[in-house]
C-alpha atoms as a PDB file:
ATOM      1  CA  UNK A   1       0.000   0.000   0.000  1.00  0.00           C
ATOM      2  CA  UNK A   2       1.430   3.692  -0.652  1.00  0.00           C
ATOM      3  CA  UNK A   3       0.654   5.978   1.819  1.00  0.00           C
ATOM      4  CA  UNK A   4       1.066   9.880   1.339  1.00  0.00           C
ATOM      5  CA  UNK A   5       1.889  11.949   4.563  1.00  0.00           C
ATOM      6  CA  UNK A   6       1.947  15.799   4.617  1.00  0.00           C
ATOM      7  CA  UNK A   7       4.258  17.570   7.083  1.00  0.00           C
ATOM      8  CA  UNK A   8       6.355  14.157   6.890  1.00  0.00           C
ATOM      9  CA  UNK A   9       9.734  16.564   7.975  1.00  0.00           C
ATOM     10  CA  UNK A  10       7.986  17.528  11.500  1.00  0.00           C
ATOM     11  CA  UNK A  11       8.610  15.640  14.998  1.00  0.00           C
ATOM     12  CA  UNK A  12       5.832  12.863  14.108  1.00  0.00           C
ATOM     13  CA  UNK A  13       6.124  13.622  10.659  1.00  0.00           C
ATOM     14  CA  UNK A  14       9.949  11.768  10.919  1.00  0.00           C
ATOM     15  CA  UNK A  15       8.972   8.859  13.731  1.00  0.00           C
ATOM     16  CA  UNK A  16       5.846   8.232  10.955  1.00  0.00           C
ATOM     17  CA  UNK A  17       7.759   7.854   8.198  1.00  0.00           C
ATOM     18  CA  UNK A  18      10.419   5.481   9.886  1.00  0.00           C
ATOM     19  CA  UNK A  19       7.601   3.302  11.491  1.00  0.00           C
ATOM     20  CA  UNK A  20       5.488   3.236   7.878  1.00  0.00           C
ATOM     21  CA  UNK A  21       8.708   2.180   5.981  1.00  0.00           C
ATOM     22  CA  UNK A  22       9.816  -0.504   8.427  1.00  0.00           C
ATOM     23  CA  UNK A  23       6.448  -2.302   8.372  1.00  0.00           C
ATOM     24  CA  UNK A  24       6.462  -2.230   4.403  1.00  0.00           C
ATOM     25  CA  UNK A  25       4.264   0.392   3.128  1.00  0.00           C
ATOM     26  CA  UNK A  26       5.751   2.719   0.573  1.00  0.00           C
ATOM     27  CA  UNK A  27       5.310   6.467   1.159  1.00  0.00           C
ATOM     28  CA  UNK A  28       5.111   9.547  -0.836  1.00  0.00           C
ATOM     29  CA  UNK A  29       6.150  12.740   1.465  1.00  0.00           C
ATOM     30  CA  UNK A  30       4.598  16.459   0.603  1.00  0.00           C
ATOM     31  CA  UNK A  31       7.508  18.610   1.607  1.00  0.00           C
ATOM     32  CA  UNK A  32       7.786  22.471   1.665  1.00  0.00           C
ATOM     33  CA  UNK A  33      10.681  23.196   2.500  1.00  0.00           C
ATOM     34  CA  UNK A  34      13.490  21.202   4.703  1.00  0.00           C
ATOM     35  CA  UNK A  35      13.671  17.472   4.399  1.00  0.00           C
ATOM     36  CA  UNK A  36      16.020  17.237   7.551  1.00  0.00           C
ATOM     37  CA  UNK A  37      15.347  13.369   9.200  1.00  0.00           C
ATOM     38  CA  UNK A  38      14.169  12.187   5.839  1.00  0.00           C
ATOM     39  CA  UNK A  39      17.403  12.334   3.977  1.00  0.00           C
ATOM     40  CA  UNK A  40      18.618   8.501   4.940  1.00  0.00           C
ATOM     41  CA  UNK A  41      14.818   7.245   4.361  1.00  0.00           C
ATOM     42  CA  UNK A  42      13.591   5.368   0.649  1.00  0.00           C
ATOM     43  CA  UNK A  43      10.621   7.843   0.359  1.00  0.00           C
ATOM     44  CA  UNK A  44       9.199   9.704  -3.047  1.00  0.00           C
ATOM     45  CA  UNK A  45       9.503  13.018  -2.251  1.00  0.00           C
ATOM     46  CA  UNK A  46       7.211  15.805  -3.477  1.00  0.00           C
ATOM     47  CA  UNK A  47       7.200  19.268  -2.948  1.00  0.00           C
ATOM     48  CA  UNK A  48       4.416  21.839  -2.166  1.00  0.00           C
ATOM     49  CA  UNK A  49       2.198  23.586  -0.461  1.00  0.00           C
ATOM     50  CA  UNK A  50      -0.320  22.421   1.584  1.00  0.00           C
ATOM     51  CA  UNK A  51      -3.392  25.136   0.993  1.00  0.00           C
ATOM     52  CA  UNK A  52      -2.386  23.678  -3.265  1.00  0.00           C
ATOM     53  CA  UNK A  53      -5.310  21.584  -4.585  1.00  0.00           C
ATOM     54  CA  UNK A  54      -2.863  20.599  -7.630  1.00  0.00           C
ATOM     55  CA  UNK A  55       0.377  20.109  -4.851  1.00  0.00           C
ATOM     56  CA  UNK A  56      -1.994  17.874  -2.526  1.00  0.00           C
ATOM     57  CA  UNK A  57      -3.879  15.866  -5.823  1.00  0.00           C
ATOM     58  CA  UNK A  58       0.088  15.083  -7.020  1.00  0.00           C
ATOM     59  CA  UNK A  59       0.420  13.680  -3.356  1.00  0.00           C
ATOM     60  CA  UNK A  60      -2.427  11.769  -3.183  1.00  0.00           C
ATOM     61  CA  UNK A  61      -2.359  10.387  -6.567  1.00  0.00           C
ATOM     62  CA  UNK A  62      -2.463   5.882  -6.137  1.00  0.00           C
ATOM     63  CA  UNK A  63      -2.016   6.734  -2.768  1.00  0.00           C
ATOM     64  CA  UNK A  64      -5.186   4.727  -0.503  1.00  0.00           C
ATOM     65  CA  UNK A  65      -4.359   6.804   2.854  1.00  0.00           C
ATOM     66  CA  UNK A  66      -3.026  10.048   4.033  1.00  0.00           C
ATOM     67  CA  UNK A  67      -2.055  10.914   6.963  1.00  0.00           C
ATOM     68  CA  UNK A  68      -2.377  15.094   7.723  1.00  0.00           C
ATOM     69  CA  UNK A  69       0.012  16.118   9.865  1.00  0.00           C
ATOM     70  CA  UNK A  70       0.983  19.597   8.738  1.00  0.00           C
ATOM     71  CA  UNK A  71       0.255  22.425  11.228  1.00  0.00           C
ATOM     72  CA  UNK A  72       1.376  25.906  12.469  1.00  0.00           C
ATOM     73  CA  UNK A  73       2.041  25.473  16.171  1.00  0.00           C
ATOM     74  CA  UNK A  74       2.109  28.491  17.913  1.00  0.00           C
ATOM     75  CA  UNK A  75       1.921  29.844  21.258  1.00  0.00           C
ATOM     76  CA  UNK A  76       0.629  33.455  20.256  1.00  0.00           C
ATOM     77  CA  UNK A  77      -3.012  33.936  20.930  1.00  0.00           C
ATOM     78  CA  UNK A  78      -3.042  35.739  17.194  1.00  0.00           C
ATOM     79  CA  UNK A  79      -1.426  34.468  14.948  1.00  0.00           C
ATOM     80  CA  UNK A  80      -3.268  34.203  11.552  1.00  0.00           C
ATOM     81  CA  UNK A  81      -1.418  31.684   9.746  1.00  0.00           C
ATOM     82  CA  UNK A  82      -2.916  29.335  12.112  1.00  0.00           C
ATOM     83  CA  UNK A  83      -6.561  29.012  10.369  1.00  0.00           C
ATOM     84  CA  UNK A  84      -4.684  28.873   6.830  1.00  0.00           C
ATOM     85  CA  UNK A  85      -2.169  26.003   8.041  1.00  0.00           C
ATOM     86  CA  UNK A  86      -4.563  23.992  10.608  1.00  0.00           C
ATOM     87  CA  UNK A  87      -8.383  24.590   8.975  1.00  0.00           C
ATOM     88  CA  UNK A  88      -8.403  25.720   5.472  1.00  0.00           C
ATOM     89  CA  UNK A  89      -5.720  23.347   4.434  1.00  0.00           C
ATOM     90  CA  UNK A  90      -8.107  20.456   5.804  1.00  0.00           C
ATOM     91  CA  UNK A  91     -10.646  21.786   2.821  1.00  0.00           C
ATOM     92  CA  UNK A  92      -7.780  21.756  -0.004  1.00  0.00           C
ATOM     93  CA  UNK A  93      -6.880  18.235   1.412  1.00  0.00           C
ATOM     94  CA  UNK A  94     -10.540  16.966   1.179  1.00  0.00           C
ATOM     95  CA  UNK A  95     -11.028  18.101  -2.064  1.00  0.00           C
ATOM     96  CA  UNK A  96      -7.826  17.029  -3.688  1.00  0.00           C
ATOM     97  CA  UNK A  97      -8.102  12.968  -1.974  1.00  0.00           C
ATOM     98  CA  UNK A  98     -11.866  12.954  -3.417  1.00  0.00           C
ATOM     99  CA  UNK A  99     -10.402  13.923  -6.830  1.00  0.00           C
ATOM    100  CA  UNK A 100      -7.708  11.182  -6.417  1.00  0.00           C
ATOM    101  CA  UNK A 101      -9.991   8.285  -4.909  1.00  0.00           C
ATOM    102  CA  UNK A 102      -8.540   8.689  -1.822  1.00  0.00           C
ATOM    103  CA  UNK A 103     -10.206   5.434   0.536  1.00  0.00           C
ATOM    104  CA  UNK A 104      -8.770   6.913   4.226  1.00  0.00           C
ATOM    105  CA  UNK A 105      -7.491  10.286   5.854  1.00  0.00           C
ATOM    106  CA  UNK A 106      -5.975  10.273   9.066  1.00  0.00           C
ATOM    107  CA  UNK A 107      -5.866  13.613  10.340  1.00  0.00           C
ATOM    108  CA  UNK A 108      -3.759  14.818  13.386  1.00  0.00           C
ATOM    109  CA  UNK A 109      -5.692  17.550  15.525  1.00  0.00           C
ATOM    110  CA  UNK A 110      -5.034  18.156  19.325  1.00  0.00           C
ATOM    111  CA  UNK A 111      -5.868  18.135  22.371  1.00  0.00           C
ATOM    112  CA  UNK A 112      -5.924  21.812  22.270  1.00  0.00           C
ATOM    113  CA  UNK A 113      -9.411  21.129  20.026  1.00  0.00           C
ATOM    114  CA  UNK A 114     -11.096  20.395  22.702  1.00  0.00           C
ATOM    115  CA  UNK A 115     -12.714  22.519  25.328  1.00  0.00           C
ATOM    116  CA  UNK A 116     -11.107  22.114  28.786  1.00  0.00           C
ATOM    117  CA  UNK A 117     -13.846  23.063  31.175  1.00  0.00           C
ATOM    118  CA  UNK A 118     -14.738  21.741  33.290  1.00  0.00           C
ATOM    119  CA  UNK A 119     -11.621  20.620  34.994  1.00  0.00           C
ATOM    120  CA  UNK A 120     -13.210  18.225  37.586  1.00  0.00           C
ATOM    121  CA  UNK A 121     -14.360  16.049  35.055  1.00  0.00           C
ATOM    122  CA  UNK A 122     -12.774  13.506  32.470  1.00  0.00           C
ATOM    123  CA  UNK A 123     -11.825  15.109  29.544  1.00  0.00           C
ATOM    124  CA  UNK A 124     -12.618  12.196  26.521  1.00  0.00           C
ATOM    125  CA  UNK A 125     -14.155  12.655  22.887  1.00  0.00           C
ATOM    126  CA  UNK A 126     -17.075  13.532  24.473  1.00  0.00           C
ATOM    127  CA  UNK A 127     -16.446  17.270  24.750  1.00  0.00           C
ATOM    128  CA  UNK A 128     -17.280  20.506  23.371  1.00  0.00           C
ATOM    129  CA  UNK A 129     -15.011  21.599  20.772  1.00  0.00           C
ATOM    130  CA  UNK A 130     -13.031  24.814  21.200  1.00  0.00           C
ATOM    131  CA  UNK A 131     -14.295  26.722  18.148  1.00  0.00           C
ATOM    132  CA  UNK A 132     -14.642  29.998  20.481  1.00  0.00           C
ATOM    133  CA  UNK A 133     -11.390  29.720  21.922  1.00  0.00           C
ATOM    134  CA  UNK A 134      -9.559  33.171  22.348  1.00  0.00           C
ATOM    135  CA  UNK A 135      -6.387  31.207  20.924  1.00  0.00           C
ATOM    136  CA  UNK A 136      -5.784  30.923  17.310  1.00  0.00           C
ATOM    137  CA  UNK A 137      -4.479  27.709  17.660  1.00  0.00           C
ATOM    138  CA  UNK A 138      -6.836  25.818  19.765  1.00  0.00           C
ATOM    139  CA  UNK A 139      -9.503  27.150  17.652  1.00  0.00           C
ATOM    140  CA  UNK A 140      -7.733  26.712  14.430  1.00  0.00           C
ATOM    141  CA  UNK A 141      -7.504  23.012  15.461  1.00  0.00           C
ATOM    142  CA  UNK A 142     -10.997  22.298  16.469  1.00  0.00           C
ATOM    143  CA  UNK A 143     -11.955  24.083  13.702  1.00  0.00           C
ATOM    144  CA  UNK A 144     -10.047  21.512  10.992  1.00  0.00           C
ATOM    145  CA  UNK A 145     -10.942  18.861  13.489  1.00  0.00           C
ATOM    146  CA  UNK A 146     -14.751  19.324  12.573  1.00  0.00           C
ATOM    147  CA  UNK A 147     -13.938  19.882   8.872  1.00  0.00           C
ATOM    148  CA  UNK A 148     -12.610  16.685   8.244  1.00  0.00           C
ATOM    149  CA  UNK A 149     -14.840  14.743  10.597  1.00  0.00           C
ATOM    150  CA  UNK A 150     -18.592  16.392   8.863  1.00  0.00           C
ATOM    151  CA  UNK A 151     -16.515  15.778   5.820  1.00  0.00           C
ATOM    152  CA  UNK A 152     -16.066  11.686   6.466  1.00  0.00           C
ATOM    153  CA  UNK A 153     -18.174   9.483   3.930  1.00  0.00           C
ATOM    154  CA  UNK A 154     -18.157   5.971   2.840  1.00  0.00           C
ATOM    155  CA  UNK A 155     -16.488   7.336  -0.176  1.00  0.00           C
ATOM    156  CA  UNK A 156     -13.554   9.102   2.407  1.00  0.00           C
ATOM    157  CA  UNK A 157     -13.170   7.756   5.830  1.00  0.00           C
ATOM    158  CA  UNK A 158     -11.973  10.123   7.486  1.00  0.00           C
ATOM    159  CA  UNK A 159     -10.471   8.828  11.577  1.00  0.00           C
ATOM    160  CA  UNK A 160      -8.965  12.008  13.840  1.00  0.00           C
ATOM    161  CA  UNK A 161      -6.047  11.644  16.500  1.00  0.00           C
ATOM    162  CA  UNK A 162      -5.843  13.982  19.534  1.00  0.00           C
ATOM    163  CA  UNK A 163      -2.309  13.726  20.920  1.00  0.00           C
ATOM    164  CA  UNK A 164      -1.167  15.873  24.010  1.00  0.00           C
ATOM    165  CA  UNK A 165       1.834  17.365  24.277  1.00  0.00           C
ATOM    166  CA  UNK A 166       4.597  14.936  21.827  1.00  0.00           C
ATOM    167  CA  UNK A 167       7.487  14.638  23.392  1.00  0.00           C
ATOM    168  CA  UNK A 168      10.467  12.090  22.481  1.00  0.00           C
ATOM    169  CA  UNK A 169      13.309  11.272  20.426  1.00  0.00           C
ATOM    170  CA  UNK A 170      14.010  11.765  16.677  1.00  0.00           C
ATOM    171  CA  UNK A 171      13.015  15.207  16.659  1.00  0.00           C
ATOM    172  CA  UNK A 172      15.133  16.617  13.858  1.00  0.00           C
ATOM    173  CA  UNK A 173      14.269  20.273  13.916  1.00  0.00           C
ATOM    174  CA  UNK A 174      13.940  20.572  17.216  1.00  0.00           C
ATOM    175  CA  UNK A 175       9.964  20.697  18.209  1.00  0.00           C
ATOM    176  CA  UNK A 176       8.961  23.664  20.648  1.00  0.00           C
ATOM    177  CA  UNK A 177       8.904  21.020  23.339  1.00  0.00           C
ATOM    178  CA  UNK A 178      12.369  19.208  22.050  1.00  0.00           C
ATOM    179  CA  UNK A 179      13.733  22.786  22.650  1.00  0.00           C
ATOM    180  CA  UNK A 180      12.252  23.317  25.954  1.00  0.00           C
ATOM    181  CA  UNK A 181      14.066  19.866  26.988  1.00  0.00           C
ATOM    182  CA  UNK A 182      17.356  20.939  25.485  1.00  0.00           C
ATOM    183  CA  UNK A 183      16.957  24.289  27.044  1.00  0.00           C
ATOM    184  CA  UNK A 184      16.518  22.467  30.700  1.00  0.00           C
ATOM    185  CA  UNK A 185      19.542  20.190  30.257  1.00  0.00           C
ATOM    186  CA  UNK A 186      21.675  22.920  29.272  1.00  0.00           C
ATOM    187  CA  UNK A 187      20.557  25.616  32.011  1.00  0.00           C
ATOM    188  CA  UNK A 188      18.968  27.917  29.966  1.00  0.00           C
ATOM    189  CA  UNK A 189      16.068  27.713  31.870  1.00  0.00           C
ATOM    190  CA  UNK A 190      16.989  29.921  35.242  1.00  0.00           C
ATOM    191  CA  UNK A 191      13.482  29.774  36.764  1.00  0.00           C
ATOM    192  CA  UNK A 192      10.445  27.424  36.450  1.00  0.00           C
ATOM    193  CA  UNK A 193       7.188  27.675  36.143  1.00  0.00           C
ATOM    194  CA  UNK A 194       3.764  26.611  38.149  1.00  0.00           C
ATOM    195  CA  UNK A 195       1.898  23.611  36.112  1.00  0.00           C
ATOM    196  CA  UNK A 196       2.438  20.868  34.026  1.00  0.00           C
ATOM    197  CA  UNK A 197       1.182  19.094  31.163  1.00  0.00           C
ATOM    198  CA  UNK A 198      -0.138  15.939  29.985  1.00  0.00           C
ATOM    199  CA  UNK A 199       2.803  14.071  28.018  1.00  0.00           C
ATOM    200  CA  UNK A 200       2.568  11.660  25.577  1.00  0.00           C
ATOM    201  CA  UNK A 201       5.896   9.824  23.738  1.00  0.00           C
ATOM    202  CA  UNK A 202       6.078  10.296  19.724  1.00  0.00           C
ATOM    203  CA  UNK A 203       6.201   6.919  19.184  1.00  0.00           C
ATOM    204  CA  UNK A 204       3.439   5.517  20.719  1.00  0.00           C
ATOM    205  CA  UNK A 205       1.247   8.093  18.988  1.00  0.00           C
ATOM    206  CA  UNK A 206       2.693   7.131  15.549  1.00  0.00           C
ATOM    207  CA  UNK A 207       1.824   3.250  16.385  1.00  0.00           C
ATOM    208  CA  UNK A 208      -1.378   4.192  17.279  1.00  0.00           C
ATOM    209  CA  UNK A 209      -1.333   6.195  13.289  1.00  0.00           C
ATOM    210  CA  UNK A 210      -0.262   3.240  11.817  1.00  0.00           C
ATOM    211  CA  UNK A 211      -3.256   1.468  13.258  1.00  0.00           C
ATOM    212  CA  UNK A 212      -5.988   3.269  12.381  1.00  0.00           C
ATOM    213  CA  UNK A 213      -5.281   2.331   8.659  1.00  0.00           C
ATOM    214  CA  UNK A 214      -7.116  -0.490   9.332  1.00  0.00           C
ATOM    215  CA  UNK A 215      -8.598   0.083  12.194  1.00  0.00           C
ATOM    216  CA  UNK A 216     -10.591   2.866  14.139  1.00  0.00           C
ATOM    217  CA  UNK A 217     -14.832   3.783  13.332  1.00  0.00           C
ATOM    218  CA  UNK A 218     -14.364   6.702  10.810  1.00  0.00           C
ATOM    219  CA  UNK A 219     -15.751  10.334  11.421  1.00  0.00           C
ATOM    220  CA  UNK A 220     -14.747   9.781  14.927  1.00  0.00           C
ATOM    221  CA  UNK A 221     -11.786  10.857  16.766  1.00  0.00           C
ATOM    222  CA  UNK A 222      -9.205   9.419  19.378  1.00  0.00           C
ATOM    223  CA  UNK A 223      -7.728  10.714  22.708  1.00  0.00           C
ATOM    224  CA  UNK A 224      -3.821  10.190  22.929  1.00  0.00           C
ATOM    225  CA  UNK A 225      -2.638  10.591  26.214  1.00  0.00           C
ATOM    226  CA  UNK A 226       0.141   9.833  28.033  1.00  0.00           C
ATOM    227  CA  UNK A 227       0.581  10.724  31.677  1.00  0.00           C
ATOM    228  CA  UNK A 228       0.283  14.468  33.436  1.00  0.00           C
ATOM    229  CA  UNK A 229       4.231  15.925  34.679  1.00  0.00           C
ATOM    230  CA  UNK A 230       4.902  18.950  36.181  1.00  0.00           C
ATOM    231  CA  UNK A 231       7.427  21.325  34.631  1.00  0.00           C
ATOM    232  CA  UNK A 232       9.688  20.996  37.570  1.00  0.00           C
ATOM    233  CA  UNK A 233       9.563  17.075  37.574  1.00  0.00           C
ATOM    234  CA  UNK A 234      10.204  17.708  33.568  1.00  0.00           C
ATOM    235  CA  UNK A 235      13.406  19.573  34.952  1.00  0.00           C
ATOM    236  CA  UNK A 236      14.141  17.052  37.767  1.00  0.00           C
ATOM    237  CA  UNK A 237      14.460  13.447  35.180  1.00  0.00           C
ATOM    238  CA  UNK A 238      16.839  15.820  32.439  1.00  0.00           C
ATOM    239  CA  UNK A 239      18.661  16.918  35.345  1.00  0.00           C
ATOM    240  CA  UNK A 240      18.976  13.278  36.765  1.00  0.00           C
ATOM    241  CA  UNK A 241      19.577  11.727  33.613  1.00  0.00           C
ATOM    242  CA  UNK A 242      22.947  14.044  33.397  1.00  0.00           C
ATOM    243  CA  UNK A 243      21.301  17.404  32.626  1.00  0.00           C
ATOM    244  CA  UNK A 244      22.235  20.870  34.746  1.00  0.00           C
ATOM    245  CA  UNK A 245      20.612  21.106  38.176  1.00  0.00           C
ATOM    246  CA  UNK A 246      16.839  21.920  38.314  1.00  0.00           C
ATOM    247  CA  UNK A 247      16.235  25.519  38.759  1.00  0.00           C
ATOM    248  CA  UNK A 248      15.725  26.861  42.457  1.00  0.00           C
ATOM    249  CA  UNK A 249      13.117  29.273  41.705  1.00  0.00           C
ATOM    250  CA  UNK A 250       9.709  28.782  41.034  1.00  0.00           C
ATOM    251  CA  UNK A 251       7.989  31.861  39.478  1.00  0.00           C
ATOM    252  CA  UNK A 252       4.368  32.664  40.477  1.00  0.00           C
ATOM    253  CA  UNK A 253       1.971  32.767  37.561  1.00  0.00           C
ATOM    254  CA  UNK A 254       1.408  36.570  38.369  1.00  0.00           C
ATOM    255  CA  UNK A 255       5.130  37.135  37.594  1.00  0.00           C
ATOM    256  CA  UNK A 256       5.733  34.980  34.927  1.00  0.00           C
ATOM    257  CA  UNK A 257       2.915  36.931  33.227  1.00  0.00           C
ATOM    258  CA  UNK A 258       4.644  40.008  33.221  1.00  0.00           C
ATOM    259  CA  UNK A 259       7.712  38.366  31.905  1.00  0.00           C
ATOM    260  CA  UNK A 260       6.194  37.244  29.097  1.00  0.00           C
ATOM    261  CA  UNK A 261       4.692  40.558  27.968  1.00  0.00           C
ATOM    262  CA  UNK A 262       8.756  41.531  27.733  1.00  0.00           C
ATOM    263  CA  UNK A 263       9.718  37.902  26.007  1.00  0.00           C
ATOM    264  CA  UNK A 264       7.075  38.490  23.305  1.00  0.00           C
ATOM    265  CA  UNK A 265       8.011  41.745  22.728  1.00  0.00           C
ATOM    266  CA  UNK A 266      11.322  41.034  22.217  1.00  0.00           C
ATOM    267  CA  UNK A 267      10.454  38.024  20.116  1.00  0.00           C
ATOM    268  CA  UNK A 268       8.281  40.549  17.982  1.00  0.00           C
ATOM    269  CA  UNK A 269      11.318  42.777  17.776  1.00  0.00           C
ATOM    270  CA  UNK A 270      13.976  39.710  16.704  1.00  0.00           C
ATOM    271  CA  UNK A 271      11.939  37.067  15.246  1.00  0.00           C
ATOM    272  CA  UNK A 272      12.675  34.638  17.267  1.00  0.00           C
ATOM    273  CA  UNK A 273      10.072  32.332  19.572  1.00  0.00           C
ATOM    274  CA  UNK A 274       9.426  33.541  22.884  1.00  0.00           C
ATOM    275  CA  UNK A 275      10.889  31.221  25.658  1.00  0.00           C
ATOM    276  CA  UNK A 276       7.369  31.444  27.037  1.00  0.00           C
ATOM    277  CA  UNK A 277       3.698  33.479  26.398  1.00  0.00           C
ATOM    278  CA  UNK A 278       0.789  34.405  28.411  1.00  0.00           C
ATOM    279  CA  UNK A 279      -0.916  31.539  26.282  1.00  0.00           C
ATOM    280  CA  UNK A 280       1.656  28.962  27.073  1.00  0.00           C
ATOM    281  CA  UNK A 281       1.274  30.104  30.426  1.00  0.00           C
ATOM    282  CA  UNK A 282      -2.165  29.058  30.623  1.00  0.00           C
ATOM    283  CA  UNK A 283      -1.837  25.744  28.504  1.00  0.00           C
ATOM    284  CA  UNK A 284       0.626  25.009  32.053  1.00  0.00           C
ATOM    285  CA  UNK A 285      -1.740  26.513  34.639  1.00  0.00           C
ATOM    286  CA  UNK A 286      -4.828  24.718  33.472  1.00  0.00           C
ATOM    287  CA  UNK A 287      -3.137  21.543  31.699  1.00  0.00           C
ATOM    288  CA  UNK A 288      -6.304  18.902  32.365  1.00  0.00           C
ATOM    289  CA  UNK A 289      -4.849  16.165  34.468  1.00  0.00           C
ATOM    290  CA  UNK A 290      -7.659  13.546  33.718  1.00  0.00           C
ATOM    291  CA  UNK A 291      -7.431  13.045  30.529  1.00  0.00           C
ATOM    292  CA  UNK A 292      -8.672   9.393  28.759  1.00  0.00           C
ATOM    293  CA  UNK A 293      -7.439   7.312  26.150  1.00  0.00           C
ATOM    294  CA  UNK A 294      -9.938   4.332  26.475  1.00  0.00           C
ATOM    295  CA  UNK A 295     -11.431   4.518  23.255  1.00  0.00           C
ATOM    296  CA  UNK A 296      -8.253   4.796  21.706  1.00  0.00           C
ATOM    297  CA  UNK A 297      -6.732   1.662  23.811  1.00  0.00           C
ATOM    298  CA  UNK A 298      -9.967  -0.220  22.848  1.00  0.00           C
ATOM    299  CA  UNK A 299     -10.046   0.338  19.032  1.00  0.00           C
ATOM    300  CA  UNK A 300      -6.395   1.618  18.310  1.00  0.00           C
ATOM    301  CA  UNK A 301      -4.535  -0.813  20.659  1.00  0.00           C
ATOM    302  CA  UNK A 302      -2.703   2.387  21.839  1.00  0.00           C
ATOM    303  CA  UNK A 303      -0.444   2.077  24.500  1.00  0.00           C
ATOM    304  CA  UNK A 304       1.253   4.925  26.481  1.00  0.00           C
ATOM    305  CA  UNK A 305       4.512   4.069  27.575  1.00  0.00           C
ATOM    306  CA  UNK A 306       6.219   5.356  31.407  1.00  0.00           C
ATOM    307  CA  UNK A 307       7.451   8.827  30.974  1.00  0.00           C
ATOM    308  CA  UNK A 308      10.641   8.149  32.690  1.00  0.00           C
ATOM    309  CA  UNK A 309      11.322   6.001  29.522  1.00  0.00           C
ATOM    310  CA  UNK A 310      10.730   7.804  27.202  1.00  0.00           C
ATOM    311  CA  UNK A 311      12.823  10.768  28.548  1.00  0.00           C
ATOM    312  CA  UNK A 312      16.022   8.890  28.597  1.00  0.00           C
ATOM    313  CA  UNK A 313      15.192   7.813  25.110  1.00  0.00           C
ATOM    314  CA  UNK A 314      14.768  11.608  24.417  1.00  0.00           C
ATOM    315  CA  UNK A 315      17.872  12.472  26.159  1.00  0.00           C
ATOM    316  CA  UNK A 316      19.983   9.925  24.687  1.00  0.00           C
ATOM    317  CA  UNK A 317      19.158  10.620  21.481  1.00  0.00           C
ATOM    318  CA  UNK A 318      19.632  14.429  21.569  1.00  0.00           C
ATOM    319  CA  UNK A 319      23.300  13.208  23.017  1.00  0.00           C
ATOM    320  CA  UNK A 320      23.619  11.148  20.074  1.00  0.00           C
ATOM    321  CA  UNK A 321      23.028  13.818  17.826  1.00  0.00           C
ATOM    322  CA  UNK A 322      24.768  16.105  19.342  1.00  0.00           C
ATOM    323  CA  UNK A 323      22.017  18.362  20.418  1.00  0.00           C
ATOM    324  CA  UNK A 324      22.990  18.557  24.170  1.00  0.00           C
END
């Protein structure tokens, strides 16, 4: 079977392609831009853009699934390239696997698609999707999230994955959170932060992917959790598994708000990404810490592994690579 996968050159996008190729299926790989991590793979190669009808039909052509994992990730509550990279792109895609006969899409979306509240309660597939979310990219994601799934048909099955925060090894570019841990083992972290996260490793999400290409009930989606870790027991296993010392300080939220109003600005200023922003900030404070993947373990056969193994996987491959 060929498979097509868009964003193939991104943290899951790399793990994917490795896992696809090793279990026999040949895959086609839309690329923009970089192809770092696919260089040593025997993938066909095509390059695009992802909001191109023609790009995405030359993708999908004899292909019987795609996987959709391009996004714009960002932790700016505006940032407009979200909607054109997370929602509109899901509409080009549709159109363009129809065209092309196209049996199966499996779409990546987030956790961030669904609404959080209430906190006292499981969060599962059950919930309210964020559509009025203040954050472009929590909104841009439920927003292709319900695209894709009103679009499934007999004609274009169409299964959705909600991962939580990916974490793990063979992350080329470095990911947002792949810099956060290199940050941590180097010290370049002085303080921390109240909060945590739910984290889930790359390659148990990408085994769960490969799954749902035969299994999964499409127009449905699937929780991928992993476990819920504080920043500063993030910081604690790098800094036991050789990194520098955990930071002493602990900012409150009220200060680490007014921080980031200066790291934004100067991120504005030099381009860069912001160490931290009064969205990210929030993802931390009210990270949901009851999160289920039983309908994923049921029809997926997902599998979360311990998150103490897969940061020493993590950290011994940035050592490998000479990342840290």
């Amino acid at each position: 079977m060929k498979i097509a996968v868009t964003g193939a050159s991104g943290h899951v996008g790399t793990n994917l392609c490795r896992m696809l190729i090793g279990e026999g299926f040949s895959v086609k790989a839309l690329i923009h831009s970089s192809t770092m991590g696919l260089e040593d793979l025997d993938i066909e190669i095509v390059r695009g853009d992802i909001n191109s009808e023609s790009d995405l039909r030359n993708l999908c052509r004899g292909c019987e699934t795609v996987f959709h994992l391009a996004a714009c990730i960002s932790i700016r509550r505006n940032d407009q390239a979200c909607i054109r990279t997370n929602a509109e792109s899901c509409v080009t895609l549709i159109s363009a696997a129809r065209a092309e006969r196209v049996k199966r899409i499996i779409h990546f979306s987030s956790i961030h698609a669904f609404s959080h509240e209430p906190m006292d309660r499981v969060l599962d597939e059950t919930r309210g999707l964020a559509l009025g979310s203040t954050a472009s990219y929590d909104r841009s994601k439920a927003l292709g999230q319900k695209i894709m799934l009103d679009a499934s048909s007999p004609g274009l099955e169409v299964v959705v994955l909600n991962p939580t925060a990916i974490i793990g090894p063979s992350d080329y570019k470095p990911s947002l959170i792949g810099n956060a841990v290199i940050r941590f083992y180097k010290g370049q972290n002085p303080t921390l932060i109240p909060g945590g996260y739910n984290w889930v490793d790359v390659r148990d999400i990408c085994r769960a992917a490969v799954n749902a290409i035969t299994q999964g009930t499409p127009g449905q989606c699937y929780l991928l959790g992993g476990s819920w870790q504080s920043l500063a027991t993030l910081a604690d296993t790098i800094a036991q598994l050789g990194g520098h010392k955990t930071p002493a300080i602990t900012l409150p939220m009220w200060l680490a708000g007014i921080g980031a109003v200066f790291l934004n600005l100067h991120a504005t200023l030099t381009g860069s990404t912001p160490l931290y922003t009064a969205m990210s900030l929030e993802a931390l404070k009210y990270g949901h810490k009851n999160i289920s993947s039983l309908k994923a373990e049921k029809e997926l056969g997902f599998v979360a592994r311990p998150f103490g193994e897969t940061m020493t996987d993590t950290i011994n491959w940035f050592r490998q690579k000479s990342y840290i």
